[in-house]
N, C-alpha and C. Protein backbone atom coordinates (compact mmCIF):
# COMPACT_ATOMS: atom_id res chain seq x y z
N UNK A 1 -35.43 112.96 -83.12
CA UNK A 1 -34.64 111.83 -82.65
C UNK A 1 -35.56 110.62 -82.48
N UNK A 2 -34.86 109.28 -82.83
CA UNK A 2 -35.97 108.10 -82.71
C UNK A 2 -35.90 107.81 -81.30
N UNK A 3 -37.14 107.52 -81.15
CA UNK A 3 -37.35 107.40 -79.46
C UNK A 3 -36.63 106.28 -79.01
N UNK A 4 -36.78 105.01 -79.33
CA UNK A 4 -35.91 104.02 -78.72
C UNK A 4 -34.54 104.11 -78.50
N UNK A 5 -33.99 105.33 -79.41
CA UNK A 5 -32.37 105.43 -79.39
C UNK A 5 -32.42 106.26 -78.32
N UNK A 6 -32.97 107.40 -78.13
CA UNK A 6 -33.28 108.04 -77.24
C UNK A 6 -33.22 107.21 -75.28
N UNK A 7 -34.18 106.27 -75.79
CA UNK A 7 -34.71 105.71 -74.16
C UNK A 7 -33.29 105.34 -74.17
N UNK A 8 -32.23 104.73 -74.52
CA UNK A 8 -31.25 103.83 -74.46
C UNK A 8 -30.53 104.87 -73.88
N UNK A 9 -29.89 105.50 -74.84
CA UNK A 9 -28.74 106.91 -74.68
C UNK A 9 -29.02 107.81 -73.36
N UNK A 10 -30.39 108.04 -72.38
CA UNK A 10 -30.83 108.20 -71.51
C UNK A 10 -30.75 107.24 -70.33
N UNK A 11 -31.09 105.83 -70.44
CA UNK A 11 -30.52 104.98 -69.75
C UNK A 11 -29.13 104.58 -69.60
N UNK A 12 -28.64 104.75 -70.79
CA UNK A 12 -26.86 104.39 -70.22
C UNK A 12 -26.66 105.72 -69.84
N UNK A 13 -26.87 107.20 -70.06
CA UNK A 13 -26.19 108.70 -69.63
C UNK A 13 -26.49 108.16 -67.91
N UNK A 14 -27.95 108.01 -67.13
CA UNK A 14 -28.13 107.36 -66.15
C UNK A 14 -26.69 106.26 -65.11
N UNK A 15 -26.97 105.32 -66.28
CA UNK A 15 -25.81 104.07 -65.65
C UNK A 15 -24.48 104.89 -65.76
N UNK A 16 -24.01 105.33 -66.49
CA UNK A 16 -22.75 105.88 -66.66
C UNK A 16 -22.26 107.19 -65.48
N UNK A 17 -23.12 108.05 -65.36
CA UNK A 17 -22.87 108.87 -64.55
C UNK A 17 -22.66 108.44 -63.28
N UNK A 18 -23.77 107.18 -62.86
CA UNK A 18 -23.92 106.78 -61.75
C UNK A 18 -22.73 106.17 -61.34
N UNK A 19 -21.96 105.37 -62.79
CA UNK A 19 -20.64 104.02 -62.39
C UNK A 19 -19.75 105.29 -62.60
N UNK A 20 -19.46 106.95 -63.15
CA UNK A 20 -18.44 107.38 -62.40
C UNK A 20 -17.86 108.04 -61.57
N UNK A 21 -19.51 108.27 -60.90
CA UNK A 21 -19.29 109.10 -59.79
C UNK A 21 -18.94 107.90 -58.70
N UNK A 22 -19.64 106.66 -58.82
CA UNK A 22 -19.13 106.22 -57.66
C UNK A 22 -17.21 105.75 -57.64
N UNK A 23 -17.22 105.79 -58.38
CA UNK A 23 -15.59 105.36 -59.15
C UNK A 23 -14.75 106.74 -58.21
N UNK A 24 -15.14 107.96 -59.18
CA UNK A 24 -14.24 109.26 -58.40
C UNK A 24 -14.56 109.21 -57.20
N UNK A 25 -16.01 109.05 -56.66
CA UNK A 25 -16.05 108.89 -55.12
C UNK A 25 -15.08 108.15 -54.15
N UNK A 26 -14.88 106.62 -54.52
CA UNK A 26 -14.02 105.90 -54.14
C UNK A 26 -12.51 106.77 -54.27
N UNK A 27 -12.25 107.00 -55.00
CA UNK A 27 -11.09 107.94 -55.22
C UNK A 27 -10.61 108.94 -54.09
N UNK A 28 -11.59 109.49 -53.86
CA UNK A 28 -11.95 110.37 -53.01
C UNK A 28 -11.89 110.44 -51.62
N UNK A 29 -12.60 108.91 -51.46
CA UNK A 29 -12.39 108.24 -49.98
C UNK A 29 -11.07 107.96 -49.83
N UNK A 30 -10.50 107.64 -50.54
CA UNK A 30 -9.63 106.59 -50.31
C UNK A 30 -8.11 107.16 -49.66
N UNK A 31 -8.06 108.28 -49.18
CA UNK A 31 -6.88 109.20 -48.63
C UNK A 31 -7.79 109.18 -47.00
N UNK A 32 -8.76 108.82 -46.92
CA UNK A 32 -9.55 108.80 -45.47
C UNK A 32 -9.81 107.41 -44.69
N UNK A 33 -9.52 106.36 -45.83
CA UNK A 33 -8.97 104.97 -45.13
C UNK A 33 -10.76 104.64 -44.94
N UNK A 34 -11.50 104.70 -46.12
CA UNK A 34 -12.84 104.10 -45.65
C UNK A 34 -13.40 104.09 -46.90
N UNK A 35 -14.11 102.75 -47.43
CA UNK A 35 -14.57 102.34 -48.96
C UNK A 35 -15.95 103.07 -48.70
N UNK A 36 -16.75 103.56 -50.11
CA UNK A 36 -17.85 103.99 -50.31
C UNK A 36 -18.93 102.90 -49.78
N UNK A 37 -18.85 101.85 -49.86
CA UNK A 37 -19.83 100.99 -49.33
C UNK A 37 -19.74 100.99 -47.71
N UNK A 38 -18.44 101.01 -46.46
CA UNK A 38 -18.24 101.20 -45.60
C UNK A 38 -19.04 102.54 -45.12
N UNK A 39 -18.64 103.93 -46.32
CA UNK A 39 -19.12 105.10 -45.65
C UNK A 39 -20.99 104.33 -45.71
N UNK A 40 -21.43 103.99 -46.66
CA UNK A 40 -22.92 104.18 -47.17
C UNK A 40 -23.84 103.34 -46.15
N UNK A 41 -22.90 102.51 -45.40
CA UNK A 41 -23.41 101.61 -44.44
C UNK A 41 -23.22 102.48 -43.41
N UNK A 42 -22.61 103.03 -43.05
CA UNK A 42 -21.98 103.72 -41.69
C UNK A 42 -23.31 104.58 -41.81
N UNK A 43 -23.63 105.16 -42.99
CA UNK A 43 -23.77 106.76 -42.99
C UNK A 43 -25.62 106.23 -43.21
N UNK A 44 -26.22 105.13 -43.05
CA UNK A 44 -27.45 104.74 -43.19
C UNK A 44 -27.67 103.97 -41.71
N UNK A 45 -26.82 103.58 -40.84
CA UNK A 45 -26.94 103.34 -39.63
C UNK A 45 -26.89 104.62 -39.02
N UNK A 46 -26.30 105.38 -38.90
CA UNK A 46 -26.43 106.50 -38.32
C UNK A 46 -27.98 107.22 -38.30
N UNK A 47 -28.73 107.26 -39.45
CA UNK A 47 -29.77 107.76 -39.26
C UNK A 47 -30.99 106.61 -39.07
N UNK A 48 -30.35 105.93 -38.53
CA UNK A 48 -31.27 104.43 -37.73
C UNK A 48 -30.43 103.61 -36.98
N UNK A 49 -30.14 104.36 -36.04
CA UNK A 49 -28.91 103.75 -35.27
C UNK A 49 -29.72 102.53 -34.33
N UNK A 50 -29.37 101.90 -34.36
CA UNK A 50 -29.56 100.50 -33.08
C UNK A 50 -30.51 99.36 -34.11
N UNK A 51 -30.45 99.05 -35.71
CA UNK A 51 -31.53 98.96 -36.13
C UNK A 51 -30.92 97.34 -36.23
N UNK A 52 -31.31 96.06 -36.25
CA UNK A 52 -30.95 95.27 -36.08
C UNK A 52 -30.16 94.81 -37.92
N UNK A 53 -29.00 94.16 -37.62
CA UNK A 53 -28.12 93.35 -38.62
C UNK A 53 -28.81 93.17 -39.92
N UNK A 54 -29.48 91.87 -39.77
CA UNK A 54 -30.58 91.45 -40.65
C UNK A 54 -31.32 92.55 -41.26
N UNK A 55 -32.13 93.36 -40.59
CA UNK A 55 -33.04 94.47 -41.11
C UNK A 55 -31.97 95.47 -42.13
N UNK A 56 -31.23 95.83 -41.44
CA UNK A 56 -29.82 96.85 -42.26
C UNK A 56 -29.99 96.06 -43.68
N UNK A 57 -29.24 94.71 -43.76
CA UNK A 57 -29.04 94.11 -44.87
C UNK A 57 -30.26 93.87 -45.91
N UNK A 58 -31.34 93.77 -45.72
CA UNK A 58 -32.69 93.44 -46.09
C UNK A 58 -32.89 95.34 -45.98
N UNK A 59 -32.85 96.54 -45.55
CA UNK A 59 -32.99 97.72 -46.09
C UNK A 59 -32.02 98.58 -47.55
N UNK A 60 -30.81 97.94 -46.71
CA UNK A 60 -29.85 98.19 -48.16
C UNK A 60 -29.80 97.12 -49.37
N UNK A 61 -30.86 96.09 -49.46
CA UNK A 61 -30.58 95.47 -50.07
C UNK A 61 -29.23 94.73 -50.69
N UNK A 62 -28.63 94.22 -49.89
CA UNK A 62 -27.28 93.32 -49.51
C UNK A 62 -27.33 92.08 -48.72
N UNK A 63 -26.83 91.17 -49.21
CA UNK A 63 -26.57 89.94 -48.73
C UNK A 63 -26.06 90.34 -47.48
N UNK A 64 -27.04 89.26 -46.33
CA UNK A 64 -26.18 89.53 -44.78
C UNK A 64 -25.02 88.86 -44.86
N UNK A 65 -24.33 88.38 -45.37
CA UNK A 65 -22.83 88.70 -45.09
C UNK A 65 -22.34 89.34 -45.76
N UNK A 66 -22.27 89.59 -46.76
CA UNK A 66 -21.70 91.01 -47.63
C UNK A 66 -21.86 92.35 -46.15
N UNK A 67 -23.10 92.36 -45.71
CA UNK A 67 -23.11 93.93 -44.47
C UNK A 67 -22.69 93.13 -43.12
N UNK A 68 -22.60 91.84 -43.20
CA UNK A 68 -21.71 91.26 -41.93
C UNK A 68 -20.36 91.87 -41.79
N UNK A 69 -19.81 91.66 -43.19
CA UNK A 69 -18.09 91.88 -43.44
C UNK A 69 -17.98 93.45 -43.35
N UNK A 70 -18.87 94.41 -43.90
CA UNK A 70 -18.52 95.28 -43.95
C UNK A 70 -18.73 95.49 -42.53
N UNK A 71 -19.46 95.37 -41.65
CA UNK A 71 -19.99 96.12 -40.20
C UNK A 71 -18.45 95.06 -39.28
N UNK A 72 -17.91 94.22 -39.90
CA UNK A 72 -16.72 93.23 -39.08
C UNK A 72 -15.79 94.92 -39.12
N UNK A 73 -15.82 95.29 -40.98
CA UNK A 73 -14.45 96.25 -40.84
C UNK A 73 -14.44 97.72 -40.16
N UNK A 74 -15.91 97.46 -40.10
CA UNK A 74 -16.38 99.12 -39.10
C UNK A 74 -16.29 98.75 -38.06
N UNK A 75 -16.67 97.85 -37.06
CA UNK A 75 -16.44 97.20 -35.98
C UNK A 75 -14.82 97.15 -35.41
N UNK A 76 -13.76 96.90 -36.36
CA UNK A 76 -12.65 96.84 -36.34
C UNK A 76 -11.94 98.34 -36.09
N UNK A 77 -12.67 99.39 -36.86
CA UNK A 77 -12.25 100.70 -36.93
C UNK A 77 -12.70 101.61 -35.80
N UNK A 78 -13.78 100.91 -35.23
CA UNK A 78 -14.06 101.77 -34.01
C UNK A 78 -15.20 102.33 -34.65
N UNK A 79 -16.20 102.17 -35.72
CA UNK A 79 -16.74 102.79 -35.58
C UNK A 79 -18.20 102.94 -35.47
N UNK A 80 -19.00 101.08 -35.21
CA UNK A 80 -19.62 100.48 -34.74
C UNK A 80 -19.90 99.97 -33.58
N UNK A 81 -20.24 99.46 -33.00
CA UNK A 81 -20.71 98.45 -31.99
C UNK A 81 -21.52 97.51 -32.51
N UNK A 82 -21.93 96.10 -32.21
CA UNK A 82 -22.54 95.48 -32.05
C UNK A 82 -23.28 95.20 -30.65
N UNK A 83 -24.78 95.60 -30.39
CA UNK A 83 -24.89 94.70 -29.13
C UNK A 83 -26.05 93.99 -29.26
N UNK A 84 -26.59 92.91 -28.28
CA UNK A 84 -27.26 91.58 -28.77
C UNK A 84 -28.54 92.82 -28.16
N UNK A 85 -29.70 91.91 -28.50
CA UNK A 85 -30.93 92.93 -28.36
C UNK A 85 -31.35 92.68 -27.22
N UNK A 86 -31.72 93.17 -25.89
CA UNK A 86 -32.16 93.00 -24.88
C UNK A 86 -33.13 91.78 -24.74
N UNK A 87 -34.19 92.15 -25.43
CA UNK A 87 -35.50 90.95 -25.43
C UNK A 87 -34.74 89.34 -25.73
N UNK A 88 -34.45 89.71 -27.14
CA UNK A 88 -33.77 88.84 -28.13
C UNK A 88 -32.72 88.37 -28.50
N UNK A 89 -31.70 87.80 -27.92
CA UNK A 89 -30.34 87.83 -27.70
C UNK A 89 -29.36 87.38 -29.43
N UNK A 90 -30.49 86.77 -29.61
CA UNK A 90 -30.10 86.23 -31.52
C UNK A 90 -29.86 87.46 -32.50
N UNK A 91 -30.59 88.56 -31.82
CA UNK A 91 -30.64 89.60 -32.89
C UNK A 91 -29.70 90.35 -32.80
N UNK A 92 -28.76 90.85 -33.77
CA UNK A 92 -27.39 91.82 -33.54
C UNK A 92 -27.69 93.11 -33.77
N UNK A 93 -27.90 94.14 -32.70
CA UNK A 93 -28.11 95.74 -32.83
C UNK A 93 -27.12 96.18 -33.09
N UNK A 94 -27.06 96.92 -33.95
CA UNK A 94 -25.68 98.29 -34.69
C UNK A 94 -25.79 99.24 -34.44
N UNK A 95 -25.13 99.85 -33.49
CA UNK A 95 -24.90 101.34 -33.39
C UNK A 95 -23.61 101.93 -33.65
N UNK A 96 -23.72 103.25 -34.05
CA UNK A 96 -22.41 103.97 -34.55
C UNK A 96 -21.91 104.70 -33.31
N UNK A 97 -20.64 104.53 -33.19
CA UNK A 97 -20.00 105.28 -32.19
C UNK A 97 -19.93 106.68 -32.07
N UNK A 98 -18.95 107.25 -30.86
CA UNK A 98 -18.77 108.75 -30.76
C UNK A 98 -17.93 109.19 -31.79
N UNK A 99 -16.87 107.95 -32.12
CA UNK A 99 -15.80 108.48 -33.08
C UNK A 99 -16.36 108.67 -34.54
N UNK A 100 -17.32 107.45 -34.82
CA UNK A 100 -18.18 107.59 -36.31
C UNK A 100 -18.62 108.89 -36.36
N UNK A 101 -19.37 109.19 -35.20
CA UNK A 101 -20.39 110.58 -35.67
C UNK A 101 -19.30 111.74 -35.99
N UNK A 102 -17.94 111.96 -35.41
CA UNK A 102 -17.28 113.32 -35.83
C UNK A 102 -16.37 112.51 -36.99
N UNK A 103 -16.03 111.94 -37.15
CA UNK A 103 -15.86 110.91 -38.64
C UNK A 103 -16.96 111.61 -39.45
N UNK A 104 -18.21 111.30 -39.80
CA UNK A 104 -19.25 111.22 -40.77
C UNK A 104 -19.29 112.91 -40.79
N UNK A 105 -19.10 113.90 -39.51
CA UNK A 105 -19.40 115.29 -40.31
C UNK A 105 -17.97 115.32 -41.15
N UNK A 106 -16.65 114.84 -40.75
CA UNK A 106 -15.66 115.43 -41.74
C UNK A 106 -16.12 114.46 -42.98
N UNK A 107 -16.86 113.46 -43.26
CA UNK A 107 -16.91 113.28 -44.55
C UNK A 107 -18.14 113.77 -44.92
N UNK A 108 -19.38 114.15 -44.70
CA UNK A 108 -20.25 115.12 -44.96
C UNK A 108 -19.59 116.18 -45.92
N UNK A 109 -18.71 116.68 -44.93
CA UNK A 109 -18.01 117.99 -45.54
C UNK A 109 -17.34 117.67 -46.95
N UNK A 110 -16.55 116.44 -46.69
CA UNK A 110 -15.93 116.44 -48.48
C UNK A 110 -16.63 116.18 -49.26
N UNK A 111 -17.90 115.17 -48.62
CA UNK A 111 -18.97 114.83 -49.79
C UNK A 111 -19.47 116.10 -50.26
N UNK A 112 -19.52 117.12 -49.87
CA UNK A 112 -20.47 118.31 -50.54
C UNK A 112 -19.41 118.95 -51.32
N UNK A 113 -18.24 118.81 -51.02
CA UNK A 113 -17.31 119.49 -51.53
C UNK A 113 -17.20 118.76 -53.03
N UNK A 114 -17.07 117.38 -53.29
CA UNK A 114 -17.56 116.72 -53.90
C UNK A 114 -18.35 116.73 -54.72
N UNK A 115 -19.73 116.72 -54.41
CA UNK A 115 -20.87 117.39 -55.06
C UNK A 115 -21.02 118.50 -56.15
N UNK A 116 -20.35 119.29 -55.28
CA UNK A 116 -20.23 120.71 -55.85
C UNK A 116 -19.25 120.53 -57.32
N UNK A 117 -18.37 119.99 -57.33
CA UNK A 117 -17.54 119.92 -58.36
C UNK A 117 -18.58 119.16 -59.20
N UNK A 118 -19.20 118.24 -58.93
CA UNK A 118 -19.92 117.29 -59.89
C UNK A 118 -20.70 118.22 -60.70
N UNK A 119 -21.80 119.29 -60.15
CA UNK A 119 -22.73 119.87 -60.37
C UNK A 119 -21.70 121.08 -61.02
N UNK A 120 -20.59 121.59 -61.16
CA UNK A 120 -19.73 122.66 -61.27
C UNK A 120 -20.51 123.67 -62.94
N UNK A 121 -20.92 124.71 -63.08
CA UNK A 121 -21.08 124.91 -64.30
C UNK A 121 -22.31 124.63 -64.86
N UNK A 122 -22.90 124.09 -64.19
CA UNK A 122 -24.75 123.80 -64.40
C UNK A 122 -25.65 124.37 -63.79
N UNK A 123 -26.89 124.91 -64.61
CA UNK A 123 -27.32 126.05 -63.90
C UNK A 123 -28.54 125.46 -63.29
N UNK A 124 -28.68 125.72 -61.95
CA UNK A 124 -29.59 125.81 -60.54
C UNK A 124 -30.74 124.71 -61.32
N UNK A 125 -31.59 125.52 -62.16
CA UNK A 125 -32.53 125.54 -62.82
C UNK A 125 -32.35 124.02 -63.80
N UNK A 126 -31.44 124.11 -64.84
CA UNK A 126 -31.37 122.47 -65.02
C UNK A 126 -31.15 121.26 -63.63
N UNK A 127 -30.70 121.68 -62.68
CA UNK A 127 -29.99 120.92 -61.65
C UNK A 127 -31.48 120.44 -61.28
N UNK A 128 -32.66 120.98 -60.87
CA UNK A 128 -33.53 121.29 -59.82
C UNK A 128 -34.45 120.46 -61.43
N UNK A 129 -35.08 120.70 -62.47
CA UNK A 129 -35.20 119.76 -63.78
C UNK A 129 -34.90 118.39 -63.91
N UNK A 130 -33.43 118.11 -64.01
CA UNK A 130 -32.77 117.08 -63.52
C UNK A 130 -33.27 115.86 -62.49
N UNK A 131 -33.42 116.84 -61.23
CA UNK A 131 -33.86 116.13 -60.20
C UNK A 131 -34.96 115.88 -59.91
N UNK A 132 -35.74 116.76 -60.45
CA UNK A 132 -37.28 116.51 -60.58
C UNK A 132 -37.53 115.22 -61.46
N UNK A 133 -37.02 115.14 -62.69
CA UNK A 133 -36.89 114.03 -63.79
C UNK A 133 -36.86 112.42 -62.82
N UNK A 134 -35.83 112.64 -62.34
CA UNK A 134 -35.21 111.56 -61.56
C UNK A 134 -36.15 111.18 -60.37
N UNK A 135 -36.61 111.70 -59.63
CA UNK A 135 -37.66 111.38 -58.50
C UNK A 135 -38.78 110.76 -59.48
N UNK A 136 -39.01 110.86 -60.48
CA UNK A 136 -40.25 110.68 -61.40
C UNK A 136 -39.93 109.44 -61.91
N UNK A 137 -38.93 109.51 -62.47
CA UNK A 137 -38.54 107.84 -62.58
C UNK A 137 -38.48 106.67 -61.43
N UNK A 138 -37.98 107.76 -60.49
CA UNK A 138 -37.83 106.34 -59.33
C UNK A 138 -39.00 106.35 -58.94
N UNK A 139 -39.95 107.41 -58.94
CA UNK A 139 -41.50 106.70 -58.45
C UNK A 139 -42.40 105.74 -59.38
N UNK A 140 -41.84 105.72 -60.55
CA UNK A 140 -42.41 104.82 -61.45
C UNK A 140 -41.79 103.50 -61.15
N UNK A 141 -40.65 103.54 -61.49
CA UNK A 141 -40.11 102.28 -61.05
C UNK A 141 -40.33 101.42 -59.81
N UNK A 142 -40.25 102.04 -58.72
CA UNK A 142 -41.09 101.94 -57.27
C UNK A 142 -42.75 101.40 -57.82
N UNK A 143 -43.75 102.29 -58.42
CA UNK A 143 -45.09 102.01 -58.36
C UNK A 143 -44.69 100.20 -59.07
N UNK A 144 -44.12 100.39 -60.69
CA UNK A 144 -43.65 99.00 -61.19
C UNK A 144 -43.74 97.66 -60.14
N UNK A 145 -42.61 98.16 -59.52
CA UNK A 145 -42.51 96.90 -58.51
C UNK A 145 -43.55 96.32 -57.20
N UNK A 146 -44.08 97.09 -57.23
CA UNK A 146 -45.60 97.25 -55.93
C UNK A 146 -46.02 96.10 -56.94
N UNK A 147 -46.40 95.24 -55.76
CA UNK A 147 -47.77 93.94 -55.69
C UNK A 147 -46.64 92.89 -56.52
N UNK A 148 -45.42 93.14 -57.20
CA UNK A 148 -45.27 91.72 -58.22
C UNK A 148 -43.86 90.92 -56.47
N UNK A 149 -43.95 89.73 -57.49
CA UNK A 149 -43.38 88.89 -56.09
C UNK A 149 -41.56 88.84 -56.70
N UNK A 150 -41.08 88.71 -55.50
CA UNK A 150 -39.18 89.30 -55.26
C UNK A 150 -39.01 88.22 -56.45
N UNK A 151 -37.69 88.52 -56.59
CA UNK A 151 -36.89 88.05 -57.66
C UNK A 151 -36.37 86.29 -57.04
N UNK A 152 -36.25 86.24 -55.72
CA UNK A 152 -35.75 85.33 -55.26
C UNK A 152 -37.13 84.71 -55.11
N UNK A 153 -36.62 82.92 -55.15
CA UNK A 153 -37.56 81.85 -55.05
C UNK A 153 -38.54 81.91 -53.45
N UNK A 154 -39.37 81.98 -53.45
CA UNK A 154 -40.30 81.72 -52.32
C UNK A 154 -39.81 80.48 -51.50
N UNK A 155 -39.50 80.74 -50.29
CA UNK A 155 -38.72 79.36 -49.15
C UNK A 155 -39.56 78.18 -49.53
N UNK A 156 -41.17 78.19 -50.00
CA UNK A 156 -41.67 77.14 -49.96
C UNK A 156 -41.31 76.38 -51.40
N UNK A 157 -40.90 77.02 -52.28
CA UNK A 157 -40.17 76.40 -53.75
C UNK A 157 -38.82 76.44 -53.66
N UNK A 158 -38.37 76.48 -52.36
CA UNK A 158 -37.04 76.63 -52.23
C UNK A 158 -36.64 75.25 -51.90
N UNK A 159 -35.83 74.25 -52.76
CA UNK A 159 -35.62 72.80 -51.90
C UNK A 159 -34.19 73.50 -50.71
N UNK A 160 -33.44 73.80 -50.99
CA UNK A 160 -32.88 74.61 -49.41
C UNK A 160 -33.44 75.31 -48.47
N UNK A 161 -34.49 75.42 -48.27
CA UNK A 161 -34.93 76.20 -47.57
C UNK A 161 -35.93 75.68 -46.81
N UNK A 162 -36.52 74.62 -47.45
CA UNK A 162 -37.79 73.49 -46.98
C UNK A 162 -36.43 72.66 -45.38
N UNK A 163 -37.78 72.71 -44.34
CA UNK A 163 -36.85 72.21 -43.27
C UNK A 163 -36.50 70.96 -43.69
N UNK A 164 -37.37 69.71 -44.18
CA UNK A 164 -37.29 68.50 -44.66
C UNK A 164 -35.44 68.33 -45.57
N UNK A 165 -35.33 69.40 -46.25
CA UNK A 165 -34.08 69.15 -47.11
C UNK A 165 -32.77 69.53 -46.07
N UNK A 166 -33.17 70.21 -45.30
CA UNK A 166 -32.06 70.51 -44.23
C UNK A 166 -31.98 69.63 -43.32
N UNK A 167 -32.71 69.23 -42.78
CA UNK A 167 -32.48 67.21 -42.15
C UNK A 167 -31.75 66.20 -42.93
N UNK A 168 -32.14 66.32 -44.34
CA UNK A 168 -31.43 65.14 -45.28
C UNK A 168 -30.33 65.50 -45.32
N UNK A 169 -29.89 66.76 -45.67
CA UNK A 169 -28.84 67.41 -46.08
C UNK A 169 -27.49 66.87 -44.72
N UNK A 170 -28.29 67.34 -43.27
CA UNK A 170 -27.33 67.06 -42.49
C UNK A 170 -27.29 65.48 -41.82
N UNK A 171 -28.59 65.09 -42.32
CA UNK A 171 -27.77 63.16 -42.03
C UNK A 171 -27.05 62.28 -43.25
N UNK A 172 -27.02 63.45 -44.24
CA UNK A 172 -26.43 62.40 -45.17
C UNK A 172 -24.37 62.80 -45.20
């Protein structure tokens, strides 16, 4: 097989699996009244519960209002809190409630149930191959990105971001 067709057909099998599991996932949720991005936020505060707003959004890599809105509709459901930070009153702490945590084991439970169908018919041994493969890529990709600078403009090449343009901005 030619290798470049190869790397491709490997990279989309990758993208593809990934866009339909999260697809059936959503599917899945969706008789439990909670979006996959809701559970993935819920279910990453939980194992860093009290961790401040900002930090959440900057760990999941998401725009803070994109995890504003979502933590508004968990907030709404009961299954957040917000509280301001003792020291720091600017900073918004997230914690998951009593009702989230017996929430998150009944979806634990379907997620594996879940799982299991995904993996259905594949043996241990490719599965455990598979996953080995995959940790290997993401540590490459990971080493890749070490030392080069973010995708977004540096505040100091930023004309929004320079305090000077935010003075003009608001006397003009």
């Amino acid at each position: 097989m030619d290798r470049p067709e190869w790397d491709l057909r490997l990279g989309y099998l990758i993208h593809d699996v990934s866009r339909l599991r999260r697809m059936m996932f959503d599917r899945e949720l969706a008789p439990l009244g909670i979006t996959r991005s809701q559970w993935w936020v819920l279910a990453f505060i939980s194992r860093k519960d009290g961790l401040p707003q900002t930090q959440l959004a900057n760990e999941l890599d998401v725009g803070k209002v994109a995890v504003g809105a979502l933590i508004n509709r968990l907030e709404q459901s009961g299954f957040v809190l917000r509280q301001a930070d003792p020291v720091d009153g600017r900073i918004k702490r997230v914690y998951v409630t009593k009702q989230a945590r017996s929430f998150l084991a009944k979806l634990r439970k379907e997620t594996d149930k879940f799982n299991a169908r995904i993996v259905d018919g594949i043996d241990r041994t490719n599965l455990e191959a598979t996953s080995d493969a995959l940790l290997a890529m993401k540590r490459n990709l990971l080493a890749m990105s070490e030392g080069e600078a973010p995708l977004q403009m540096a505040d100091e090449d930023n004309p929004a971001k320079k305090p000077n343009a935010r003075k003009r901005k608001k006397a003009a």
